[in-house]
C-alpha atoms as a PDB file:
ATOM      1  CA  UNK A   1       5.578 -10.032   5.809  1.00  0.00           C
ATOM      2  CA  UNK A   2       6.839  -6.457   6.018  1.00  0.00           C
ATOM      3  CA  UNK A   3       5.889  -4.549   2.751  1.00  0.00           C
ATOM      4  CA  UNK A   4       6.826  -0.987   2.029  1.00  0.00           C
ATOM      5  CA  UNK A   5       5.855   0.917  -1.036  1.00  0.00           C
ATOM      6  CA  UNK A   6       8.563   2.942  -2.563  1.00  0.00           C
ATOM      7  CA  UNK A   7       6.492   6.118  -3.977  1.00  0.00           C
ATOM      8  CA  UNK A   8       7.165  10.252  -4.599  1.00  0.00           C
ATOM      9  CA  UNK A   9       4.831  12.944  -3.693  1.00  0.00           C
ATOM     10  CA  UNK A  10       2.183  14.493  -5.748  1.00  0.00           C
ATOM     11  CA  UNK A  11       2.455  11.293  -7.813  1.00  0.00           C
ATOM     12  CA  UNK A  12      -0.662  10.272  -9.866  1.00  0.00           C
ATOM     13  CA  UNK A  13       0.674   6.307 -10.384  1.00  0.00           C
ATOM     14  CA  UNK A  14       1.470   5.846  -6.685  1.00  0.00           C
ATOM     15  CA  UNK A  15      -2.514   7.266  -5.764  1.00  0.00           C
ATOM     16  CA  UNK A  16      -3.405   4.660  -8.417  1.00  0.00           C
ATOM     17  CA  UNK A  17      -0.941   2.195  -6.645  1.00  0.00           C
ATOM     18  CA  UNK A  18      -2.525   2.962  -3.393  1.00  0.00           C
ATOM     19  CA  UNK A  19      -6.257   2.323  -4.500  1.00  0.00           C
ATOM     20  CA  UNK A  20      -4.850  -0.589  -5.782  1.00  0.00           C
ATOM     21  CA  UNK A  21      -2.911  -2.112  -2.830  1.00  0.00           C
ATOM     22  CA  UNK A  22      -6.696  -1.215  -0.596  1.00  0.00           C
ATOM     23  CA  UNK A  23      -8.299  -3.123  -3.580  1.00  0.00           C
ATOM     24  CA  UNK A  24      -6.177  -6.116  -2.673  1.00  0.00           C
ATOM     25  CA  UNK A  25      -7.061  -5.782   0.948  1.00  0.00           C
ATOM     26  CA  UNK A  26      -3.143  -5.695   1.938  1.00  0.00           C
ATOM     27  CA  UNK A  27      -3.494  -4.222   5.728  1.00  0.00           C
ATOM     28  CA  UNK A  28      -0.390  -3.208   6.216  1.00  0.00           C
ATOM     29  CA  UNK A  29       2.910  -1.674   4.334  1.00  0.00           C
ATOM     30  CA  UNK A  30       5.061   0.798   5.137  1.00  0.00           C
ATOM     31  CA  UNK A  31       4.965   3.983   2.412  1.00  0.00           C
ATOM     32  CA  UNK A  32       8.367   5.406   2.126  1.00  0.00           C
ATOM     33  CA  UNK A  33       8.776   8.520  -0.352  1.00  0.00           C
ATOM     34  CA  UNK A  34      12.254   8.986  -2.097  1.00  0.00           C
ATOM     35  CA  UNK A  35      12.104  12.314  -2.592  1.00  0.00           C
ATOM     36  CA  UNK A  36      14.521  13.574  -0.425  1.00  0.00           C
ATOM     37  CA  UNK A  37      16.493  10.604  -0.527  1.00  0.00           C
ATOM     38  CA  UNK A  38      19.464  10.544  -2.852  1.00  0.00           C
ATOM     39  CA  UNK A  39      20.072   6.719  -2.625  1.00  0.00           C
ATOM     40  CA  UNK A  40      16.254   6.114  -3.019  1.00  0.00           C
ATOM     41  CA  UNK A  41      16.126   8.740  -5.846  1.00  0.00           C
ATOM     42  CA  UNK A  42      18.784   6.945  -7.662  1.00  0.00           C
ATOM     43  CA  UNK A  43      17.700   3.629  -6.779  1.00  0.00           C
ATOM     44  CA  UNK A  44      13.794   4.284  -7.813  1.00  0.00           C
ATOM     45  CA  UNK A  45      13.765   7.364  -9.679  1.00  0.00           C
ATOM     46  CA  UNK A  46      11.571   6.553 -12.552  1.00  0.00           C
ATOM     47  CA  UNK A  47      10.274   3.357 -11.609  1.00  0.00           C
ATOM     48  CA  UNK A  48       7.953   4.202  -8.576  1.00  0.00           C
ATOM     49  CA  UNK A  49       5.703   3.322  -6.931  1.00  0.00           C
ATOM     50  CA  UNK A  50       7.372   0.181  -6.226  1.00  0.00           C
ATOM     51  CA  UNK A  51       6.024  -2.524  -3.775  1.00  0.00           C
ATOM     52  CA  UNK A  52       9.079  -4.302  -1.743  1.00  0.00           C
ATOM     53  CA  UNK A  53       9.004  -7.014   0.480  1.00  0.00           C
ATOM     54  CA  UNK A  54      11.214  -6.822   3.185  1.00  0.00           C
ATOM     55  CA  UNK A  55      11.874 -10.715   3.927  1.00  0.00           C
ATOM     56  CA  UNK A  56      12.749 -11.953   0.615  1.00  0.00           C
ATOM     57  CA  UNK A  57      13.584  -8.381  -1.214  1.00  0.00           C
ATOM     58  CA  UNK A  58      11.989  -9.095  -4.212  1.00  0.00           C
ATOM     59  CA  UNK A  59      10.233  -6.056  -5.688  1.00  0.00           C
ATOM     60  CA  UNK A  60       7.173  -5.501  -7.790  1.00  0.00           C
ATOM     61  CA  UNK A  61       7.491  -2.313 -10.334  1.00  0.00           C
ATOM     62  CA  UNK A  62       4.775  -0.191 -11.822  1.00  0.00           C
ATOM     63  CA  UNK A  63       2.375  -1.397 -13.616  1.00  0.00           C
ATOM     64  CA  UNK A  64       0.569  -3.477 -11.129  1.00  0.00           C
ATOM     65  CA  UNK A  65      -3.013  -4.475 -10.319  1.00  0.00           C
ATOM     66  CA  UNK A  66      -4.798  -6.599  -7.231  1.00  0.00           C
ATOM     67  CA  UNK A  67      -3.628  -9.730  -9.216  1.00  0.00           C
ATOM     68  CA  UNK A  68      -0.245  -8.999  -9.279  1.00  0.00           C
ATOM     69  CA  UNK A  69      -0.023  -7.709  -5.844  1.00  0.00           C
ATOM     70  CA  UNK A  70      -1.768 -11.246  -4.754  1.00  0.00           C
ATOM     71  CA  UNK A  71       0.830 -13.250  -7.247  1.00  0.00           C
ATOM     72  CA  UNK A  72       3.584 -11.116  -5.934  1.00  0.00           C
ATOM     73  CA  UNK A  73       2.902 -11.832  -1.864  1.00  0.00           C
ATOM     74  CA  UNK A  74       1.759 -15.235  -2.558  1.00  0.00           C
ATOM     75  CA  UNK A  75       3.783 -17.269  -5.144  1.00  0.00           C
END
């Protein structure tokens, strides 16, 4: 299932998301950073890092932990 995580740079949650996300042994995502993205900046301004998944478009919003990311890919 395609995943990306929606996170800005220099951003102390989406390092923790990150170490989180390698916790939960997910392989592979995508990281895409809003910054210079006006529709992703208005979108996910305040809310990153946020984990997407591509096939059903739900989305999982800061805070997470490896629990959540395994509830949220496997419900």
């Amino acid at each position: 299932m395609p995943l990306i995580l929606y996170q800005r740079d220099d951003c102390h949650l989406c390092d923790l998301a990150l170490d989180i996300l390698a916790h939960a042994r997910i392989p592979e995502f995508e990281s895409v950073f809003i910054d210079e993205d006006d529709a992703l900046e208005a979108r996910y301004g305040i809310r990153v890092p946020v984990l997407h998944r591509s096939d059903t478009g739900a989305e999982l919003d800061w805070p997470f932990d490896a629990g959540a990311v395994g509830a949220f890919l496997h419900p």
